[in-house]
C-alpha atoms as a PDB file:
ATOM      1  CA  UNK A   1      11.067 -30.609  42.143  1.00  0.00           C
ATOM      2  CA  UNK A   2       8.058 -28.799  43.499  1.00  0.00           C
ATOM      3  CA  UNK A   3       5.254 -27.125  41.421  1.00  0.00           C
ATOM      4  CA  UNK A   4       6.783 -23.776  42.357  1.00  0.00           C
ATOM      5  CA  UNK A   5      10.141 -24.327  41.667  1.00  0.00           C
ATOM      6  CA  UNK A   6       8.733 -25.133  37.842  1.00  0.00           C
ATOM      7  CA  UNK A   7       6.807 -22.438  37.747  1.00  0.00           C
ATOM      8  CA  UNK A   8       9.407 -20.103  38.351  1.00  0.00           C
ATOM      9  CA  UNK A   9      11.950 -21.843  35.962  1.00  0.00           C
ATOM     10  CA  UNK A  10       9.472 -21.247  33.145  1.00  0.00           C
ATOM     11  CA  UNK A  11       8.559 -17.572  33.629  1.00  0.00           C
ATOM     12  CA  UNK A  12      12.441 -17.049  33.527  1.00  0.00           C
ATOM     13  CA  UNK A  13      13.337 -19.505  30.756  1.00  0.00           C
ATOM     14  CA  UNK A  14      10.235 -20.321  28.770  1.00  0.00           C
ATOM     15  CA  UNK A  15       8.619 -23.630  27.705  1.00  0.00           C
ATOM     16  CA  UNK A  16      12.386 -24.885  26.304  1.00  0.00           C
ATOM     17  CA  UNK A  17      13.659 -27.550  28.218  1.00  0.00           C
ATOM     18  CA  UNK A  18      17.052 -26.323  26.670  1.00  0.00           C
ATOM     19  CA  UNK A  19      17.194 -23.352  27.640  1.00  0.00           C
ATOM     20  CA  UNK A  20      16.414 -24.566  31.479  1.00  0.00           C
ATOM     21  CA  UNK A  21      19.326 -24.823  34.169  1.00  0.00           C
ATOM     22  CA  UNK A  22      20.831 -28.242  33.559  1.00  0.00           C
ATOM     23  CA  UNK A  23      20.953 -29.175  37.250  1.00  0.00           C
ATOM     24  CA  UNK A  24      17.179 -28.880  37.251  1.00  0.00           C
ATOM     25  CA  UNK A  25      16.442 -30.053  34.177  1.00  0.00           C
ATOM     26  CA  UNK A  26      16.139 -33.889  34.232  1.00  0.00           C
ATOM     27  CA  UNK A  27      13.526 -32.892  37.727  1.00  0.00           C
ATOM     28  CA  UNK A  28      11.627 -30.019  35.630  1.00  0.00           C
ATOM     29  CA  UNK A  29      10.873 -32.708  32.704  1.00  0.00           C
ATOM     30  CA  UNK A  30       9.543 -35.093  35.479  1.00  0.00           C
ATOM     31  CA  UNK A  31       7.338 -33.089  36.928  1.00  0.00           C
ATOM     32  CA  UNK A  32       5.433 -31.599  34.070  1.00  0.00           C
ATOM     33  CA  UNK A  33       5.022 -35.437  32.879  1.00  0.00           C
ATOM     34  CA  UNK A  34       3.452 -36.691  35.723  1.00  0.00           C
ATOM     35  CA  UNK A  35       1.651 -33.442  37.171  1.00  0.00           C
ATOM     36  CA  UNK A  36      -1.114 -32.349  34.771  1.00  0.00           C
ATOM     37  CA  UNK A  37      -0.983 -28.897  36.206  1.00  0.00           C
ATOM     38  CA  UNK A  38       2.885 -28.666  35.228  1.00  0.00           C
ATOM     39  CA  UNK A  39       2.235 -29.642  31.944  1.00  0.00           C
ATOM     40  CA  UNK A  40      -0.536 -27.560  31.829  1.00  0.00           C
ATOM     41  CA  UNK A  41       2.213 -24.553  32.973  1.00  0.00           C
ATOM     42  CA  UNK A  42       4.788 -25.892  30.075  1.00  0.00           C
ATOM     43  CA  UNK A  43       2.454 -26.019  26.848  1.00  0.00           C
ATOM     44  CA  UNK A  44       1.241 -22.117  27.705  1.00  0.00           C
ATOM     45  CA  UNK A  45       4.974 -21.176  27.941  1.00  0.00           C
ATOM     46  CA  UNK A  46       5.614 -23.229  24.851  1.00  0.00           C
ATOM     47  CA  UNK A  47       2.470 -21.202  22.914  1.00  0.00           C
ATOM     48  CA  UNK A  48       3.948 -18.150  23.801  1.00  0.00           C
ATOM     49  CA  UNK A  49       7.211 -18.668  22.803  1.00  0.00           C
ATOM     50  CA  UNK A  50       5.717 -19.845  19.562  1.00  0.00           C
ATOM     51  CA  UNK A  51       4.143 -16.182  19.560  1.00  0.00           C
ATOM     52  CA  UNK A  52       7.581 -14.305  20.226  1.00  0.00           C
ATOM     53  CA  UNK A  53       9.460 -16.196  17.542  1.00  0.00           C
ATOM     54  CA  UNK A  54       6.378 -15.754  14.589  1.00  0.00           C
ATOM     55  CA  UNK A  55       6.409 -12.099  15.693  1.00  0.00           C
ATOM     56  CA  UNK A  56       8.352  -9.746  12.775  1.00  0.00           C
ATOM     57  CA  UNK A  57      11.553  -8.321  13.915  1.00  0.00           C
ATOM     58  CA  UNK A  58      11.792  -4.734  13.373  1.00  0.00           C
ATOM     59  CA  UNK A  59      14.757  -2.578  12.956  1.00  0.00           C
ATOM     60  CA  UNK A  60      14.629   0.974  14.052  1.00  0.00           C
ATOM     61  CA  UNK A  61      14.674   3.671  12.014  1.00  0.00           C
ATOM     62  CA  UNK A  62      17.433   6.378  11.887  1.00  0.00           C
ATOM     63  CA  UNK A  63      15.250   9.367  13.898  1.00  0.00           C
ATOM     64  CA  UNK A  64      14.088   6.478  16.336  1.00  0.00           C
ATOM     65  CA  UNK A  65      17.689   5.602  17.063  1.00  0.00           C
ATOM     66  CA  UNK A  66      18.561   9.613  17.232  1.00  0.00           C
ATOM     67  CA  UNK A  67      15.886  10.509  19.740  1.00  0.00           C
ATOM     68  CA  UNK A  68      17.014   7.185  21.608  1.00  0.00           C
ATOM     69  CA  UNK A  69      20.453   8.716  21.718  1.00  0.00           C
ATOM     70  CA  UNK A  70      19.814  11.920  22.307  1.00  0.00           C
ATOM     71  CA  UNK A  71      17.772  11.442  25.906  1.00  0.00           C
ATOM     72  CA  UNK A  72      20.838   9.047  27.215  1.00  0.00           C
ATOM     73  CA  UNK A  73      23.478  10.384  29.451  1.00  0.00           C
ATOM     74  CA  UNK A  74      25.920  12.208  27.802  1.00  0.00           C
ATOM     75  CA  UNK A  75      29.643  11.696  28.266  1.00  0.00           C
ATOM     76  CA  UNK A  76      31.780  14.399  30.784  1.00  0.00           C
ATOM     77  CA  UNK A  77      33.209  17.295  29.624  1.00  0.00           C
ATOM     78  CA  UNK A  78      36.748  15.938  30.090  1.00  0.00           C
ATOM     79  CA  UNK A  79      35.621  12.719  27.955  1.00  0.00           C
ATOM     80  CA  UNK A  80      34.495  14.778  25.612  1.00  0.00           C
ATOM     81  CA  UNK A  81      37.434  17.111  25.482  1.00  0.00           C
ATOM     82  CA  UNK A  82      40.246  14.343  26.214  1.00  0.00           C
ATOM     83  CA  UNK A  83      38.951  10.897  25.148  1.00  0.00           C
ATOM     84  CA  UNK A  84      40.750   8.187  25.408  1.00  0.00           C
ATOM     85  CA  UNK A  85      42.597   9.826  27.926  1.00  0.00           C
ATOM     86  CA  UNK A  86      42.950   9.195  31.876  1.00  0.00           C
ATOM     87  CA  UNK A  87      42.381  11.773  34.467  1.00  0.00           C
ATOM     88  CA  UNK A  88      45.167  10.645  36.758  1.00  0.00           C
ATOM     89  CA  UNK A  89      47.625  12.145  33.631  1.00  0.00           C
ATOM     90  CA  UNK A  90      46.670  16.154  33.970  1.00  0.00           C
ATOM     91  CA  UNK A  91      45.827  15.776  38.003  1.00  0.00           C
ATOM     92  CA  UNK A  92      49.549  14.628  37.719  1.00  0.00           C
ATOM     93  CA  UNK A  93      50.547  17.144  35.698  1.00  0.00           C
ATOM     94  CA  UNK A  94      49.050  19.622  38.326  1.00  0.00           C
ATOM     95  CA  UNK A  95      50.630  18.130  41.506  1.00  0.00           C
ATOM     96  CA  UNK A  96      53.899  18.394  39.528  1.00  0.00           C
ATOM     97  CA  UNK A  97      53.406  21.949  38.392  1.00  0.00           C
ATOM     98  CA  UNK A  98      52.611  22.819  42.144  1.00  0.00           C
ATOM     99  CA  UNK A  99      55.201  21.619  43.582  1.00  0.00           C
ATOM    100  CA  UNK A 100      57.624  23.518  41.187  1.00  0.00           C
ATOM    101  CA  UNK A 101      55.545  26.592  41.947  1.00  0.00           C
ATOM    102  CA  UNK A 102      55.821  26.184  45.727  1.00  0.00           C
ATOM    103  CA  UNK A 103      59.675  25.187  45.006  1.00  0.00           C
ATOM    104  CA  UNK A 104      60.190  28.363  42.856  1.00  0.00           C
ATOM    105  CA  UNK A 105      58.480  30.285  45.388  1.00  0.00           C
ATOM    106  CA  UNK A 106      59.943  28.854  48.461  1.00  0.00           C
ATOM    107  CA  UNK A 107      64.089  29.702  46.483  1.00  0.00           C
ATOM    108  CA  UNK A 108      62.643  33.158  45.815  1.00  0.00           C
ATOM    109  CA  UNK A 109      61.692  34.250  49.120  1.00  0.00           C
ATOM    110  CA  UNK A 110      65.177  32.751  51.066  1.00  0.00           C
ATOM    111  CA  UNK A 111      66.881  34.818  47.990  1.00  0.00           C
ATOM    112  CA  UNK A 112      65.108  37.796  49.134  1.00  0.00           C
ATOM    113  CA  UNK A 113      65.391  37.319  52.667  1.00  0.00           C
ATOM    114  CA  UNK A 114      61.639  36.883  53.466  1.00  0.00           C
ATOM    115  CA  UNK A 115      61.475  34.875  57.136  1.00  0.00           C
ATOM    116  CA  UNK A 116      58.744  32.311  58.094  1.00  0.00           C
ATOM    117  CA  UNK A 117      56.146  35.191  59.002  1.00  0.00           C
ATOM    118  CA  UNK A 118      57.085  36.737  55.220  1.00  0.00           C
ATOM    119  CA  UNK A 119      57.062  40.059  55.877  1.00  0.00           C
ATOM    120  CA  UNK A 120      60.296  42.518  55.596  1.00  0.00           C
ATOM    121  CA  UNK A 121      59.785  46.412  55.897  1.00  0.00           C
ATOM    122  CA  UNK A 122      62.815  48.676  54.384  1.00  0.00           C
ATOM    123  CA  UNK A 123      64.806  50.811  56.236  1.00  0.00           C
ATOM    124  CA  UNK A 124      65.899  54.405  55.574  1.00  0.00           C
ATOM    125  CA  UNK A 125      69.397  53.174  53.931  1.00  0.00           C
ATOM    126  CA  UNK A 126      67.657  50.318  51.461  1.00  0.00           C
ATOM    127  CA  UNK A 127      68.501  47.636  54.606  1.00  0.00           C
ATOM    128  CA  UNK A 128      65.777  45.177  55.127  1.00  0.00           C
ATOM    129  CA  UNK A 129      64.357  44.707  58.610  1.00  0.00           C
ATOM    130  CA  UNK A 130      62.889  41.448  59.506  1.00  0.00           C
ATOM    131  CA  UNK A 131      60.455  41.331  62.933  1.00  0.00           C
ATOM    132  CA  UNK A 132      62.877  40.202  65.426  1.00  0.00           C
ATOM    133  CA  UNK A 133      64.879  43.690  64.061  1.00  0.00           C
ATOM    134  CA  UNK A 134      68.008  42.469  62.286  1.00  0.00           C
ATOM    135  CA  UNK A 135      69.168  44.052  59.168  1.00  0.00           C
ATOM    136  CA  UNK A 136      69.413  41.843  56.134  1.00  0.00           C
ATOM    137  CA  UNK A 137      69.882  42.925  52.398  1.00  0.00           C
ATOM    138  CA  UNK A 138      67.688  42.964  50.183  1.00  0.00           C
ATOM    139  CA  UNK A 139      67.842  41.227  46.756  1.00  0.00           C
ATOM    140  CA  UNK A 140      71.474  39.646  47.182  1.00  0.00           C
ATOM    141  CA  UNK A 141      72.919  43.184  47.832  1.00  0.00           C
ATOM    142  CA  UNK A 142      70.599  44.651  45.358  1.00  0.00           C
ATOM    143  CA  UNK A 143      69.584  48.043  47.060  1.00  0.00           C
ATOM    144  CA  UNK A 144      65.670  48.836  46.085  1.00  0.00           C
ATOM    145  CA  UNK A 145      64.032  52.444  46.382  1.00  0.00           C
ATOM    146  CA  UNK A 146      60.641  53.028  47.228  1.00  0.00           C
ATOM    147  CA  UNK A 147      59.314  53.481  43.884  1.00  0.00           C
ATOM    148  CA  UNK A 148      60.113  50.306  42.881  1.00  0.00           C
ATOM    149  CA  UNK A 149      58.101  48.450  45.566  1.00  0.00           C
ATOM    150  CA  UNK A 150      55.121  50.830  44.795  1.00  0.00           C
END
């Protein structure tokens, strides 16, 4: 055990030996009885540790502990809305709801004939005509004027 070594087991655990790692213990206790420097290092730690435990312990007062609180970090707005609750739930919810959407959408334009490119113009006799120029009805038969698509 070197002077060093000691030196930095007592700024981390105080003058203690029991509170010291018990590996290094045994070595510690060595040293500071041989080296009068160690010692020396071992009786301030134990006078200040003296001073910590004859110092009053003081609880905090109810605005202390309110201003405390009130400078932290507060919690998100879905922790504060949803607590308790995980956010892979609604963000499954959505990718669920989307994918009925697109579904819905995708059966409603093959009912109404829309192509890939989705766009349909209407012929003079209620026909629809896709691009490539074939005539395809509208609606399942369903003739539409053109006040209804205004």
């Amino acid at each position: 055990m070197k002077i060093e070594r000691l030196a930095e087991i007592v700024e981390a655990y105080g003058g203690d030996p029991l509170r010291w790692p018990e590996a290094e213990r045994l070595a510690a206790q060595g040293l500071a009885a041989r080296d009068p420097r160690a010692a020396a290092m071992v009786a301030e730690a134990e006078a200040l540790d003296a001073l910590f435990d004859a110092a009053p312990s003081l609880a905090p007062d109810a605005a202390l502990t309110a201003r405390v609180l009130a400078c932290g970090p507060r919690p998100s707005l879905w922790r504060e809305l949803f607590p308790g609750i995980p956010v892979w739930r609604p963000a499954l919810g959505f990718a669920l709801a989307l994918a009925v959407g697109v579904g819905v959408q995708s059966a409603a334009a093959e009912r109404l004939g829309l192509g890939d490119s989705g766009e349909i113009a209407a012929s003079e006799d209620g026909e629809a005509v896709t691009d490539d120029g074939g005539l395809t009805s509208l609606g399942g038969g369903e003739l539409i004027s053109e006040e209804d698509v205004l």
